[in-house]
PDB file of N, CA and C in Angstrom:
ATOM      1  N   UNK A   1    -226.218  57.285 192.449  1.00  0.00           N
ATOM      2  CA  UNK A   1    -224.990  56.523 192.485  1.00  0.00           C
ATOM      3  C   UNK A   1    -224.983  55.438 191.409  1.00  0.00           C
ATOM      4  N   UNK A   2    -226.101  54.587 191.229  1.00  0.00           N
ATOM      5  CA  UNK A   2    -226.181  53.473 190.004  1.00  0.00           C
ATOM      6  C   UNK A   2    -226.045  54.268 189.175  1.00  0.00           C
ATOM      7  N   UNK A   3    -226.844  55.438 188.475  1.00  0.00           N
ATOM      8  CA  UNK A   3    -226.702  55.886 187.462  1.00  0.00           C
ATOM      9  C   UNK A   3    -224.850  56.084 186.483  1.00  0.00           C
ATOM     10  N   UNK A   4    -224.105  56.783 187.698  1.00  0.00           N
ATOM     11  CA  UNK A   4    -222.923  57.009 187.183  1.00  0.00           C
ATOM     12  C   UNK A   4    -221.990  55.938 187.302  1.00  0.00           C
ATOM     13  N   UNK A   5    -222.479  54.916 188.140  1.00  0.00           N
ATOM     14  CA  UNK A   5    -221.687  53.532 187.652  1.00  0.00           C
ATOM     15  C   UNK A   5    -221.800  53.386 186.584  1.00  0.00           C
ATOM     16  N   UNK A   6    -223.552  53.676 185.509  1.00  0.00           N
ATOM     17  CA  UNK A   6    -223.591  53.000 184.775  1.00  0.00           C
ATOM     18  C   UNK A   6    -222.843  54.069 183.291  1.00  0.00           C
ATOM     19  N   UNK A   7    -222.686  55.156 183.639  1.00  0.00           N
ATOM     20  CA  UNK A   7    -222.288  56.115 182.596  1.00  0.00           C
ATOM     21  C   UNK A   7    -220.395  55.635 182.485  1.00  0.00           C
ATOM     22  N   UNK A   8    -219.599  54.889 183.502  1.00  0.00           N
ATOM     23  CA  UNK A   8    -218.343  54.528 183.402  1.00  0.00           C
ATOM     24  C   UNK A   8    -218.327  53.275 182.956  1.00  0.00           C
ATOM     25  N   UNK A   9    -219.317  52.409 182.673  1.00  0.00           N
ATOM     26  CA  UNK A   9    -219.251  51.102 182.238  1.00  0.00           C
ATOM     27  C   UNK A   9    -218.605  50.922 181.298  1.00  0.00           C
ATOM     28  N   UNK A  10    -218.642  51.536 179.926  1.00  0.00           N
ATOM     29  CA  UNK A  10    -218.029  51.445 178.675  1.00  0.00           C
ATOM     30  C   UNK A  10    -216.404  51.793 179.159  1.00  0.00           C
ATOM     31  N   UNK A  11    -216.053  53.197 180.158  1.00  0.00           N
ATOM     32  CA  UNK A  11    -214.782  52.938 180.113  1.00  0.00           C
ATOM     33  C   UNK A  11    -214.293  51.705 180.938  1.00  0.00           C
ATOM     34  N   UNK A  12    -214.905  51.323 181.707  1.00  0.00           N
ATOM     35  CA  UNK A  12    -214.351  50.116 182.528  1.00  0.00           C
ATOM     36  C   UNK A  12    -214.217  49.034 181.396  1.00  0.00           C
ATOM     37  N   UNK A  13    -214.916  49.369 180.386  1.00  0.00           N
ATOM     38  CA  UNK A  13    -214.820  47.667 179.387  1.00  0.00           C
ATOM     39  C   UNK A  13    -213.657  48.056 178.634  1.00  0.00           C
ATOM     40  N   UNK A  14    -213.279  49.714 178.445  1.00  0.00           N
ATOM     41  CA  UNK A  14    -212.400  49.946 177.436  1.00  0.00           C
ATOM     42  C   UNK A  14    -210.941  49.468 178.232  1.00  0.00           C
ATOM     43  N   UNK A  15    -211.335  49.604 179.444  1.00  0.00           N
ATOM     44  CA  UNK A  15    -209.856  49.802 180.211  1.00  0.00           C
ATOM     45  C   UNK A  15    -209.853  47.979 180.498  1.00  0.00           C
ATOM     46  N   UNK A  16    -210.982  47.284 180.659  1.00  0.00           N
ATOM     47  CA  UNK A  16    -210.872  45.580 180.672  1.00  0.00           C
ATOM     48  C   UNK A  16    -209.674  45.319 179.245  1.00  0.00           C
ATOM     49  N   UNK A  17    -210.409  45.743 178.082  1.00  0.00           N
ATOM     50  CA  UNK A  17    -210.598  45.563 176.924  1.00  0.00           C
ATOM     51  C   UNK A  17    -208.883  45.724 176.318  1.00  0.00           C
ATOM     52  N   UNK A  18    -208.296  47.330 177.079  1.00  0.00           N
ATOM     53  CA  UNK A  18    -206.789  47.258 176.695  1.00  0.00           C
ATOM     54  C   UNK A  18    -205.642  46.265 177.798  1.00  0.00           C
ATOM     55  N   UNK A  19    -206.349  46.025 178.682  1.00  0.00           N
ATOM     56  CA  UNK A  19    -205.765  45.384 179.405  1.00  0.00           C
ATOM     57  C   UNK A  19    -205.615  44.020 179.353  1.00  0.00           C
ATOM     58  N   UNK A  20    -206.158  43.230 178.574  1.00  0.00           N
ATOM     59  CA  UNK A  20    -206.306  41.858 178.455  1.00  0.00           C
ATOM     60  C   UNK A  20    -205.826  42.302 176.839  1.00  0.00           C
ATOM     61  N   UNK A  21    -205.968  42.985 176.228  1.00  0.00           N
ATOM     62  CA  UNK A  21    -205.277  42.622 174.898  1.00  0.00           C
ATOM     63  C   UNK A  21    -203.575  42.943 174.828  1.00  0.00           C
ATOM     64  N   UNK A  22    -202.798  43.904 175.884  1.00  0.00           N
ATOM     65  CA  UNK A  22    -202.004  44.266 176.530  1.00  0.00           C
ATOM     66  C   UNK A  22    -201.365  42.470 176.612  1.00  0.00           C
ATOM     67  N   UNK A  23    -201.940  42.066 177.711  1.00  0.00           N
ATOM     68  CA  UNK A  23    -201.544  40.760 178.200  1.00  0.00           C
ATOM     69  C   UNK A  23    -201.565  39.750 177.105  1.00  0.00           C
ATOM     70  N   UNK A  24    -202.420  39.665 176.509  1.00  0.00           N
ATOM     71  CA  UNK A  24    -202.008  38.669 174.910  1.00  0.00           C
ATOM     72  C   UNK A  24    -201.217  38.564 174.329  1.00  0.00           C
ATOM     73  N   UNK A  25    -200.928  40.108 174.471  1.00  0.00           N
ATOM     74  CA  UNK A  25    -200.089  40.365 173.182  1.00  0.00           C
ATOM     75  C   UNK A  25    -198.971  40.089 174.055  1.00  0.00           C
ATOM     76  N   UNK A  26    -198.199  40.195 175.373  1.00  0.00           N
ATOM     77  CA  UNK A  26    -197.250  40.096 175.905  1.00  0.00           C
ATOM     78  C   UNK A  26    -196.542  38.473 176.199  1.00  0.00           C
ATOM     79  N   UNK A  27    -197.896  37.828 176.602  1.00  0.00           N
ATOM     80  CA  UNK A  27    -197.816  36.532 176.240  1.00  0.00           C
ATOM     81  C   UNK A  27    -197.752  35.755 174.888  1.00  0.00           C
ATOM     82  N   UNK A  28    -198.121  35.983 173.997  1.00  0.00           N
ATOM     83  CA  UNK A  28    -198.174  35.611 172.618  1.00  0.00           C
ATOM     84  C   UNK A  28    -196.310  36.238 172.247  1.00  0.00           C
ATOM     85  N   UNK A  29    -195.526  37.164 173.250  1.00  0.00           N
ATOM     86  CA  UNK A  29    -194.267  37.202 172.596  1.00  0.00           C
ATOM     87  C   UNK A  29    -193.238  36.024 173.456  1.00  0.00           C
ATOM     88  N   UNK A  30    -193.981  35.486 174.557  1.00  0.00           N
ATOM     89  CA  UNK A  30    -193.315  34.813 175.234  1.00  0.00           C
ATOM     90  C   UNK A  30    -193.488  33.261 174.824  1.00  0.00           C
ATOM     91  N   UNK A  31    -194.781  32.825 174.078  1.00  0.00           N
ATOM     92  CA  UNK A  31    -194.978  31.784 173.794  1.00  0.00           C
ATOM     93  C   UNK A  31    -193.937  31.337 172.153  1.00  0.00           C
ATOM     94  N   UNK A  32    -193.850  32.372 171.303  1.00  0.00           N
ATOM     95  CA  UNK A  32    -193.520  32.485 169.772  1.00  0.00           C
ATOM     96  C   UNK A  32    -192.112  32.818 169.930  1.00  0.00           C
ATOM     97  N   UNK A  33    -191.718  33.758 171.032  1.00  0.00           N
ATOM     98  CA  UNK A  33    -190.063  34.006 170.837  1.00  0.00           C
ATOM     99  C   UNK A  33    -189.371  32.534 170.843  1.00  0.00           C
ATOM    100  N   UNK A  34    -188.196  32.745 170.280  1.00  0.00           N
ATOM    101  CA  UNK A  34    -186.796  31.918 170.145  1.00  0.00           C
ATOM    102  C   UNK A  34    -186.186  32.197 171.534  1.00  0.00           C
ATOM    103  N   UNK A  35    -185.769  31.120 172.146  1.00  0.00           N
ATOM    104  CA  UNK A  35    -184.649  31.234 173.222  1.00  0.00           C
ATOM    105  C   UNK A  35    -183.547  30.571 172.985  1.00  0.00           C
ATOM    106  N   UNK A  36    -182.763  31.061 172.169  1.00  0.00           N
ATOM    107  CA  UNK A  36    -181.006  30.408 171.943  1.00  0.00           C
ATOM    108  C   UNK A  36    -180.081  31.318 172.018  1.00  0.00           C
ATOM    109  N   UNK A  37    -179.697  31.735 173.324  1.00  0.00           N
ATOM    110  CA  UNK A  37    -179.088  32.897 173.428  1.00  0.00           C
ATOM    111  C   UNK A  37    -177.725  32.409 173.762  1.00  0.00           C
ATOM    112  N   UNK A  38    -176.890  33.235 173.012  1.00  0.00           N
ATOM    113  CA  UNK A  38    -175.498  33.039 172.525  1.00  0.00           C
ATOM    114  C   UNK A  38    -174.617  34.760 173.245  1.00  0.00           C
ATOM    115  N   UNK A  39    -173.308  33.888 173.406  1.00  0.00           N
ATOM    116  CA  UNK A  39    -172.399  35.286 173.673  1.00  0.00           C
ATOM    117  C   UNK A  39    -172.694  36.563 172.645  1.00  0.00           C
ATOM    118  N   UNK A  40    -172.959  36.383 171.380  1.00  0.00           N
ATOM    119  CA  UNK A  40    -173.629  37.524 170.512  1.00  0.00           C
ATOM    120  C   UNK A  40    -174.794  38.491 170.672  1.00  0.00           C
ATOM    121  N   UNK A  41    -175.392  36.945 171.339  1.00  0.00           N
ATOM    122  CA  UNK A  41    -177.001  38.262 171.642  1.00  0.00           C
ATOM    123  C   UNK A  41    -177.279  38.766 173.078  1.00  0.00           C
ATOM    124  N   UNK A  42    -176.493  38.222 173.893  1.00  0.00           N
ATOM    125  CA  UNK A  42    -176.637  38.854 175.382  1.00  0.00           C
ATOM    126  C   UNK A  42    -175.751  39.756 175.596  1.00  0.00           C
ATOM    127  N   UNK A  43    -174.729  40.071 174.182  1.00  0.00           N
ATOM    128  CA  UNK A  43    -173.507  41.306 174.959  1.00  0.00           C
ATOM    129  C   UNK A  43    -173.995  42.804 174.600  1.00  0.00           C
ATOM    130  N   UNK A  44    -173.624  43.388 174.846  1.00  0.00           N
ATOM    131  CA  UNK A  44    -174.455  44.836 174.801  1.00  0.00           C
ATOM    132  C   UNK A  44    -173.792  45.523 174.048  1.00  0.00           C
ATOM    133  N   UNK A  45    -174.996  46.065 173.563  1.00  0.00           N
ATOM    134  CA  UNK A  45    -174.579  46.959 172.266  1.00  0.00           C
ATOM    135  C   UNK A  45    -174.944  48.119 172.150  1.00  0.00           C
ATOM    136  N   UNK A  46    -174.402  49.128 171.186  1.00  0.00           N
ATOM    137  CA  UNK A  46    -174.716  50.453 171.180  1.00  0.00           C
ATOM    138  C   UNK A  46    -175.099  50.772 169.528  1.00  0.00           C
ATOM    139  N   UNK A  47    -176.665  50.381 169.096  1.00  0.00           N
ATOM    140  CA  UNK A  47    -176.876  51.331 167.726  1.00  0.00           C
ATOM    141  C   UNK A  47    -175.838  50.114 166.793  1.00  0.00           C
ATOM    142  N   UNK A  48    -175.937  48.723 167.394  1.00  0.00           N
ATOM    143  CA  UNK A  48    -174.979  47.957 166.481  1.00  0.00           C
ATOM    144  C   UNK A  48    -173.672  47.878 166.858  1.00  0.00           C
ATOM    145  N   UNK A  49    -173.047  48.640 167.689  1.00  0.00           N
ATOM    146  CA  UNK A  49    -171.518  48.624 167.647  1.00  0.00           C
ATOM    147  C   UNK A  49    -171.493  48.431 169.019  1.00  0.00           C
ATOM    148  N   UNK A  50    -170.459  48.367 169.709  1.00  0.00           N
ATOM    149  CA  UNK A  50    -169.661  48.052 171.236  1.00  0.00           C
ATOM    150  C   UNK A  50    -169.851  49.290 171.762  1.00  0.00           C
ATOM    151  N   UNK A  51    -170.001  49.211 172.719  1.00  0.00           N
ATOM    152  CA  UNK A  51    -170.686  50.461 174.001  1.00  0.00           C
ATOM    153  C   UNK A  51    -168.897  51.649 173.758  1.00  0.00           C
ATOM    154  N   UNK A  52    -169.183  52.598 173.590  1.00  0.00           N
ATOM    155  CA  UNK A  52    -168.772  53.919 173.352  1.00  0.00           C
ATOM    156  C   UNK A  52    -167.621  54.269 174.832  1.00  0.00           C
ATOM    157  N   UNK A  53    -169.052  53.982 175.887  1.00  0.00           N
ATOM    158  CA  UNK A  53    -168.790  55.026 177.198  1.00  0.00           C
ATOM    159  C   UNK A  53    -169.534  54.202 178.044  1.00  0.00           C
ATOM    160  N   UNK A  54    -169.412  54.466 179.957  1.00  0.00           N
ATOM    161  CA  UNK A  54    -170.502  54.162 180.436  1.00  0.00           C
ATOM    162  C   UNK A  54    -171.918  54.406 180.430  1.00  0.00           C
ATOM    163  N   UNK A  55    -172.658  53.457 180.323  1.00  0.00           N
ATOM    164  CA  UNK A  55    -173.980  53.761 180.454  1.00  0.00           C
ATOM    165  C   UNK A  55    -174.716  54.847 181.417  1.00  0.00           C
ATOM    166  N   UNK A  56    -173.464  55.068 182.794  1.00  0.00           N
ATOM    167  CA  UNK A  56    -173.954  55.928 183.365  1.00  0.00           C
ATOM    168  C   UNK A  56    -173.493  57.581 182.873  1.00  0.00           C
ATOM    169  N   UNK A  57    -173.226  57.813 182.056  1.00  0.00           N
ATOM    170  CA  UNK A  57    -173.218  58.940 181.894  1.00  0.00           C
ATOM    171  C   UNK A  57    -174.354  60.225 181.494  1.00  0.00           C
ATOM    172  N   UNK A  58    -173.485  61.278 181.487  1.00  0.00           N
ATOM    173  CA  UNK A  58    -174.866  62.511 181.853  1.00  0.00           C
ATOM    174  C   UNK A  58    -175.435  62.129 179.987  1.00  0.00           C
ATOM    175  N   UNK A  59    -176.415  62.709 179.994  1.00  0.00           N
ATOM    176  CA  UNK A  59    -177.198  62.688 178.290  1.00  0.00           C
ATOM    177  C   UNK A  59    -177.664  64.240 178.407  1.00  0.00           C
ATOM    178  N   UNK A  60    -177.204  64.587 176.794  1.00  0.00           N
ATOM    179  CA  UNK A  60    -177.280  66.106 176.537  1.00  0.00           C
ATOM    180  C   UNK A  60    -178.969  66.392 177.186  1.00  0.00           C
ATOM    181  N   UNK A  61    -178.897  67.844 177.785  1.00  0.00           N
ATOM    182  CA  UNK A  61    -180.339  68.253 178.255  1.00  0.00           C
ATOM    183  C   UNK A  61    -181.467  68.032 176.845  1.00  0.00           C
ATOM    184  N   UNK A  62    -181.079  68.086 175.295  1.00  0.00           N
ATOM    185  CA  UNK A  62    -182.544  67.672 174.353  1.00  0.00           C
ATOM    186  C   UNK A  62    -183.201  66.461 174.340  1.00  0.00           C
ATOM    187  N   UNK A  63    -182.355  65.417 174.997  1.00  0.00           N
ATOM    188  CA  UNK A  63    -183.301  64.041 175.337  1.00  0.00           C
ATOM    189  C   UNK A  63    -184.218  64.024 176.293  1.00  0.00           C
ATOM    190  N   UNK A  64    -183.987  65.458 177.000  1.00  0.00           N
ATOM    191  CA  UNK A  64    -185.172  65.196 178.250  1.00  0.00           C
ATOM    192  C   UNK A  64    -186.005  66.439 177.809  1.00  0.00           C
ATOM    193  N   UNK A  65    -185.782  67.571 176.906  1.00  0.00           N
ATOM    194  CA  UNK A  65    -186.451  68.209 176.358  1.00  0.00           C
ATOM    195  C   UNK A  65    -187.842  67.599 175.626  1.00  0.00           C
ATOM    196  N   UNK A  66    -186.891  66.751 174.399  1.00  0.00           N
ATOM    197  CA  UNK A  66    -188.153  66.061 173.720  1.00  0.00           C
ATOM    198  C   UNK A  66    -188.801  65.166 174.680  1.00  0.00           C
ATOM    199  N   UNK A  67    -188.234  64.715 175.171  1.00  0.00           N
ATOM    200  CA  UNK A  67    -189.179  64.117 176.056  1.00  0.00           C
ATOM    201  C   UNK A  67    -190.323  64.521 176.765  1.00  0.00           C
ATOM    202  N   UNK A  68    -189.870  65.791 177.454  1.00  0.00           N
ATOM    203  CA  UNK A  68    -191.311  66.577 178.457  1.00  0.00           C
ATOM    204  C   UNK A  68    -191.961  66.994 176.959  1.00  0.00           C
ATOM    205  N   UNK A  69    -191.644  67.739 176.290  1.00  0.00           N
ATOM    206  CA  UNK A  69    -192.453  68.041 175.396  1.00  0.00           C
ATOM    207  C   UNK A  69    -193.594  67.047 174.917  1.00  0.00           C
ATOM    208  N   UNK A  70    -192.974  65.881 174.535  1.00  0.00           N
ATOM    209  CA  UNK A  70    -193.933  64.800 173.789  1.00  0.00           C
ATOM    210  C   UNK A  70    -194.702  64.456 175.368  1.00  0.00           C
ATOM    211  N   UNK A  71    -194.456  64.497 176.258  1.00  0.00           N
ATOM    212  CA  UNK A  71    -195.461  64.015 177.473  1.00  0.00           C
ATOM    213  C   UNK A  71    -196.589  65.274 177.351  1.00  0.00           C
ATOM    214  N   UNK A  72    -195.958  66.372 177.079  1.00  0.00           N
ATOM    215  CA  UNK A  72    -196.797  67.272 177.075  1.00  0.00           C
ATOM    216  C   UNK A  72    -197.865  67.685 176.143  1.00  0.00           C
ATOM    217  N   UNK A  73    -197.272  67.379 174.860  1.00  0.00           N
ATOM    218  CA  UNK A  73    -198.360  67.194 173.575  1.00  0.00           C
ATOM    219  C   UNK A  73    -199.222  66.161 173.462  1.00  0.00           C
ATOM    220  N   UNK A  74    -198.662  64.919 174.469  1.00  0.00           N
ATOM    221  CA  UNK A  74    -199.344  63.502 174.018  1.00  0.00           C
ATOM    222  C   UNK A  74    -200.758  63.708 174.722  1.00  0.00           C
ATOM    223  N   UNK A  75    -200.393  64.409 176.190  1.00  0.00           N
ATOM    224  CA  UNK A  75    -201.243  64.192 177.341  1.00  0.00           C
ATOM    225  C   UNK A  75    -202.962  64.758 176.549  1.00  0.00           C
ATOM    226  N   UNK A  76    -202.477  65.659 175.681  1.00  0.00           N
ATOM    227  CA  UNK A  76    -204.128  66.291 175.370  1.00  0.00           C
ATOM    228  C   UNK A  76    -205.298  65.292 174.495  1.00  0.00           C
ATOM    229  N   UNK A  77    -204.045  64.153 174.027  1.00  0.00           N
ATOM    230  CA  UNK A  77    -205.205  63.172 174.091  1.00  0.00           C
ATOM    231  C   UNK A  77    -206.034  62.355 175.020  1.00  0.00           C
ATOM    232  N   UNK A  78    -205.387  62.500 176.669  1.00  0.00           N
ATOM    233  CA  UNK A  78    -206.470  61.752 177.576  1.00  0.00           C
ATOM    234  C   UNK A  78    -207.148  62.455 177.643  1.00  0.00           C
ATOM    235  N   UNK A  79    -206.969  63.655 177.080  1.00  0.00           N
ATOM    236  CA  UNK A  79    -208.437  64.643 177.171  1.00  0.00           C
ATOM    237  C   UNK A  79    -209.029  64.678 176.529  1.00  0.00           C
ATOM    238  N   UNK A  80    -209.006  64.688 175.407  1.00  0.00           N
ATOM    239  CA  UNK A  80    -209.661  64.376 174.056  1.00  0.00           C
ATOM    240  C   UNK A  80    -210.567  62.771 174.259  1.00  0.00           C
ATOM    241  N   UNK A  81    -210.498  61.997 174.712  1.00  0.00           N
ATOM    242  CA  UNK A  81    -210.955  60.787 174.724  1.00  0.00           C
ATOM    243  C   UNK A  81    -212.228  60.772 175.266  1.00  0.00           C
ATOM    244  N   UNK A  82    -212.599  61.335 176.710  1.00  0.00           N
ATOM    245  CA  UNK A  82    -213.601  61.570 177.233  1.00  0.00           C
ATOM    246  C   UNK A  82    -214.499  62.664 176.748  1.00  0.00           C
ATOM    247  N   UNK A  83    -213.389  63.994 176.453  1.00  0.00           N
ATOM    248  CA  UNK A  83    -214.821  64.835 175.579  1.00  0.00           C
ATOM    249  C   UNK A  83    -215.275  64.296 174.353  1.00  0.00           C
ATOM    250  N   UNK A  84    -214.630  63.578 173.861  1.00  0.00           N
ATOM    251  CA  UNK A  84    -215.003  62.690 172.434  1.00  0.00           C
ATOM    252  C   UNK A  84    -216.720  62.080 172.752  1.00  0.00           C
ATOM    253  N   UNK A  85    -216.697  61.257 174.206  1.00  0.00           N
ATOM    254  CA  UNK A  85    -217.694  60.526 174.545  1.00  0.00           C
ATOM    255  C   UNK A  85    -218.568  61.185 175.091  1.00  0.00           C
ATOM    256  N   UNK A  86    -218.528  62.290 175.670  1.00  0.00           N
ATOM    257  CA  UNK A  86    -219.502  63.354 176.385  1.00  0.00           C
ATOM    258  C   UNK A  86    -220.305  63.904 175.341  1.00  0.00           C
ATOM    259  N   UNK A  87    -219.350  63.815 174.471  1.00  0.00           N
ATOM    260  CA  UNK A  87    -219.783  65.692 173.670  1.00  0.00           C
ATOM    261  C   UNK A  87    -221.135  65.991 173.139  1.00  0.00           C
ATOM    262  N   UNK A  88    -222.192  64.336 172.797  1.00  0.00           N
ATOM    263  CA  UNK A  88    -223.204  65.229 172.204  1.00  0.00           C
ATOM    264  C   UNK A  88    -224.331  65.692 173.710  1.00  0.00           C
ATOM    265  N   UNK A  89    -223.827  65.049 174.906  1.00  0.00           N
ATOM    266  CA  UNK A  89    -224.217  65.402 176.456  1.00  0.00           C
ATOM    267  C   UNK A  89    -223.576  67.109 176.653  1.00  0.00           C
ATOM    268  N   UNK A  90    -222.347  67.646 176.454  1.00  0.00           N
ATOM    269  CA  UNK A  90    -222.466  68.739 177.225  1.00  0.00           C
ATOM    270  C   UNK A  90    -222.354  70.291 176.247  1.00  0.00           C
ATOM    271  N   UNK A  91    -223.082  69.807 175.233  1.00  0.00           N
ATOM    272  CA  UNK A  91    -223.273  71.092 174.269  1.00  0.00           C
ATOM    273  C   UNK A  91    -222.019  71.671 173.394  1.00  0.00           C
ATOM    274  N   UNK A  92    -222.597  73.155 173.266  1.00  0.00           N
ATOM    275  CA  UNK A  92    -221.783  74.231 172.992  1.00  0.00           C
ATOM    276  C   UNK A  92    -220.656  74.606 173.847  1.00  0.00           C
ATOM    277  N   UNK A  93    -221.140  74.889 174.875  1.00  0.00           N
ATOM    278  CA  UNK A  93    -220.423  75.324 175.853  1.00  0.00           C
ATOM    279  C   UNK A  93    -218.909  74.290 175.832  1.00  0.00           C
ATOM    280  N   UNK A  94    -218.783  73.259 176.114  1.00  0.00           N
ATOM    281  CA  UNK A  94    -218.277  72.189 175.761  1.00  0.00           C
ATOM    282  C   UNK A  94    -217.252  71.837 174.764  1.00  0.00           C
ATOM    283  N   UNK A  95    -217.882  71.883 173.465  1.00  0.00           N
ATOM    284  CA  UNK A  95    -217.333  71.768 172.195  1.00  0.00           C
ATOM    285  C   UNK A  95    -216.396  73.135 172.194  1.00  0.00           C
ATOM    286  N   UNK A  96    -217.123  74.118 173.104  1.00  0.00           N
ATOM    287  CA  UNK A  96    -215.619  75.365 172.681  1.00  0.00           C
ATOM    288  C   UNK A  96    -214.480  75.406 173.527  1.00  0.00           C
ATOM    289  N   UNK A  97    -215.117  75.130 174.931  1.00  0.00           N
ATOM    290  CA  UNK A  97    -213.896  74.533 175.674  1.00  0.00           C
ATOM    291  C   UNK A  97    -212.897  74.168 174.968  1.00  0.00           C
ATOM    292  N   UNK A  98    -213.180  72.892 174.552  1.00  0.00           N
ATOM    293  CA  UNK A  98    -212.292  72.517 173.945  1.00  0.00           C
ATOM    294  C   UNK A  98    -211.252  72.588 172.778  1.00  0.00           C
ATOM    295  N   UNK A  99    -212.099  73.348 172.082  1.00  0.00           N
ATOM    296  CA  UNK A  99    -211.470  74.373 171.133  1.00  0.00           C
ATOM    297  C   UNK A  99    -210.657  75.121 170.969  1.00  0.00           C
ATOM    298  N   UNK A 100    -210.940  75.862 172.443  1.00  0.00           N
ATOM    299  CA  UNK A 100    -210.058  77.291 173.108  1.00  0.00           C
ATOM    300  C   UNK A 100    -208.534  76.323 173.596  1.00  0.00           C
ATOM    301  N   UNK A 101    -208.944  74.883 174.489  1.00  0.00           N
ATOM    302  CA  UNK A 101    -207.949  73.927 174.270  1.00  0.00           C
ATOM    303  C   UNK A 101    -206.904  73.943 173.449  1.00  0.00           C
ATOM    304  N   UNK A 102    -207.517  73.182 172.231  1.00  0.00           N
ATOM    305  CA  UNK A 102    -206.386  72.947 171.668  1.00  0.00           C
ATOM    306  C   UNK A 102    -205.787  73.942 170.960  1.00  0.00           C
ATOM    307  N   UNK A 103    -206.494  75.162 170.641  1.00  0.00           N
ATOM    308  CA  UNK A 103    -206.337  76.312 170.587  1.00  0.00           C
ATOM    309  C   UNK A 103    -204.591  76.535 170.914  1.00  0.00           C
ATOM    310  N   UNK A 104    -205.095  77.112 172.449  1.00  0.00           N
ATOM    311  CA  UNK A 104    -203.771  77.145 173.237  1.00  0.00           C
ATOM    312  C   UNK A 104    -202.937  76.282 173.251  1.00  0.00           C
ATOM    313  N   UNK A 105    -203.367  74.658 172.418  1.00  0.00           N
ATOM    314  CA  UNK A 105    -201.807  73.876 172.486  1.00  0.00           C
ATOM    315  C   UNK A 105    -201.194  74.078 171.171  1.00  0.00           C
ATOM    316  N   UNK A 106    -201.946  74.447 170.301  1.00  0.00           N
ATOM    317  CA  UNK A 106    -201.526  74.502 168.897  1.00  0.00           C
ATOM    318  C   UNK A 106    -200.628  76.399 168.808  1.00  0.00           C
ATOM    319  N   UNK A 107    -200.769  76.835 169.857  1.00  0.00           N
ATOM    320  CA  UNK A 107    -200.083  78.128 169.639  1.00  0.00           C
ATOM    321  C   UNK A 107    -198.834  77.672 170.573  1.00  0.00           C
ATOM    322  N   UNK A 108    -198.866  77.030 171.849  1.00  0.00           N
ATOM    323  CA  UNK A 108    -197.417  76.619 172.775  1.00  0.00           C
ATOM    324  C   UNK A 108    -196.887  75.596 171.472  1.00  0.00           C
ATOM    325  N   UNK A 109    -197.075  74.824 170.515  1.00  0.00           N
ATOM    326  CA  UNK A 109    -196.555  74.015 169.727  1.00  0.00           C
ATOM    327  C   UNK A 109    -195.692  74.883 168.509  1.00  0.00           C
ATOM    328  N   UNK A 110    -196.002  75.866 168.582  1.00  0.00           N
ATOM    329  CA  UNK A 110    -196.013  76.982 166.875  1.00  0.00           C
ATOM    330  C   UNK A 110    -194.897  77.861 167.873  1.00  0.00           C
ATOM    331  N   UNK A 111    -195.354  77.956 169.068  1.00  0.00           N
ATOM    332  CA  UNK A 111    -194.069  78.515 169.653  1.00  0.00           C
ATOM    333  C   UNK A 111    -192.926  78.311 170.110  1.00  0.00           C
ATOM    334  N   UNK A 112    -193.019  76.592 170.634  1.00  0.00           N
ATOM    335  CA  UNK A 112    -191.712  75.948 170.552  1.00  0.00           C
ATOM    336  C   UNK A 112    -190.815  75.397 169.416  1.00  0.00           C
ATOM    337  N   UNK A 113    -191.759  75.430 168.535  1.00  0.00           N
ATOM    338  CA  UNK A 113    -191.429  75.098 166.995  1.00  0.00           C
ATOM    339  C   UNK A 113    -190.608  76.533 165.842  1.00  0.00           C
ATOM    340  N   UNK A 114    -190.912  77.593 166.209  1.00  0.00           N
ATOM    341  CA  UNK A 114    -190.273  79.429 166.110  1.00  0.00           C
ATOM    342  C   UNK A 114    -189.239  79.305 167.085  1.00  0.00           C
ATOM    343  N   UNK A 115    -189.004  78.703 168.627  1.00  0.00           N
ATOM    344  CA  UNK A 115    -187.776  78.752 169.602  1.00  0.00           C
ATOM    345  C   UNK A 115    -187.071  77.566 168.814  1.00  0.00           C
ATOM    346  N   UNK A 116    -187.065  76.743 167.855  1.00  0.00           N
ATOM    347  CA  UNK A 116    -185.880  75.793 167.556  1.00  0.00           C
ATOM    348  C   UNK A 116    -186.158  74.448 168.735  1.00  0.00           C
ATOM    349  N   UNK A 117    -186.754  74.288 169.658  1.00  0.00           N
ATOM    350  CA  UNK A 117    -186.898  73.181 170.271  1.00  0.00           C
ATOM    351  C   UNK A 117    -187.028  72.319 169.780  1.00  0.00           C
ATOM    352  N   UNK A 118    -187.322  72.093 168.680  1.00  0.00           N
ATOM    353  CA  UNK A 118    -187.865  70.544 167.422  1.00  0.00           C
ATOM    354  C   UNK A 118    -186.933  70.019 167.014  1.00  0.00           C
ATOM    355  N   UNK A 119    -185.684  71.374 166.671  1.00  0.00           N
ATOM    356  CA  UNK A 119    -184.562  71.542 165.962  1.00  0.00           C
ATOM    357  C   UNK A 119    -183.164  69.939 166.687  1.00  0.00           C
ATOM    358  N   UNK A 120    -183.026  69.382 165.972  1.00  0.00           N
ATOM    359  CA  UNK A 120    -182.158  68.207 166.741  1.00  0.00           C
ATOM    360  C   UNK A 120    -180.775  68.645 165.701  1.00  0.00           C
ATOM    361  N   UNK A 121    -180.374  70.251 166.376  1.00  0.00           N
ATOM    362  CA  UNK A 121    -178.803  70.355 164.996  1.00  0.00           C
ATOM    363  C   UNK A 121    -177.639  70.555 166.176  1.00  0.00           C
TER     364      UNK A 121
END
């Protein structure tokens, strides 16, 4: 049980480490921002100009396309992070795993990219 406390230590410092620089940085915008807010900067805007339509309206199905997609391409970096730190621990075996990985994301990417999904026409 100590042992594998001690094999998560580094991520516990990484996860201290983004989390307090997270908070700096969030505070450091609250300490440095300007507060002189005027009928100009609290009215809402659209891309610069006066709101179009309601905000509640439907949004074409490719905003939620790209969206799952990029959740879906992004995610193989929480995977990538830990085999990064394992890897000279779990061999061959291991290193192809992962391979065969990204393998298979780099062919679902080449294939949504041949279906026009990328395509914003």
């Amino acid at each position: 049980m100590a042992q594998s406390a001690v094999e998560y230590f580094s991520v516990f410092i990484y996860f201290l480490f983004s989390c307090g620089l997270a908070l700096l940085i969030l505070g450091l915008s609250f300490v440095f921002s300007p507060r002189k807010p005027d009928p100009e900067k609290i009215s809402a805007y659209e891309c610069g100009f006066d709101p179009f339509d309601d905000a509640r309206s439907r949004f074409d199905i490719r905003f939620y396309l790209v969206a799952i997609l990029f959740i879906i391409f992004d995610l193989e970096v929480t995977f990538l992070f830990p085999w990064a730190m394992v890897l000279t621990n779990i061999g061959f075996f291991g290193f192809w795993s992962m391979v065969v990985f990204l393998i298979i994301l780099t062919i679902g990417f080449l294939y949504e990219w041949q279906k026009g999904a990328l395509n914003w026409s």
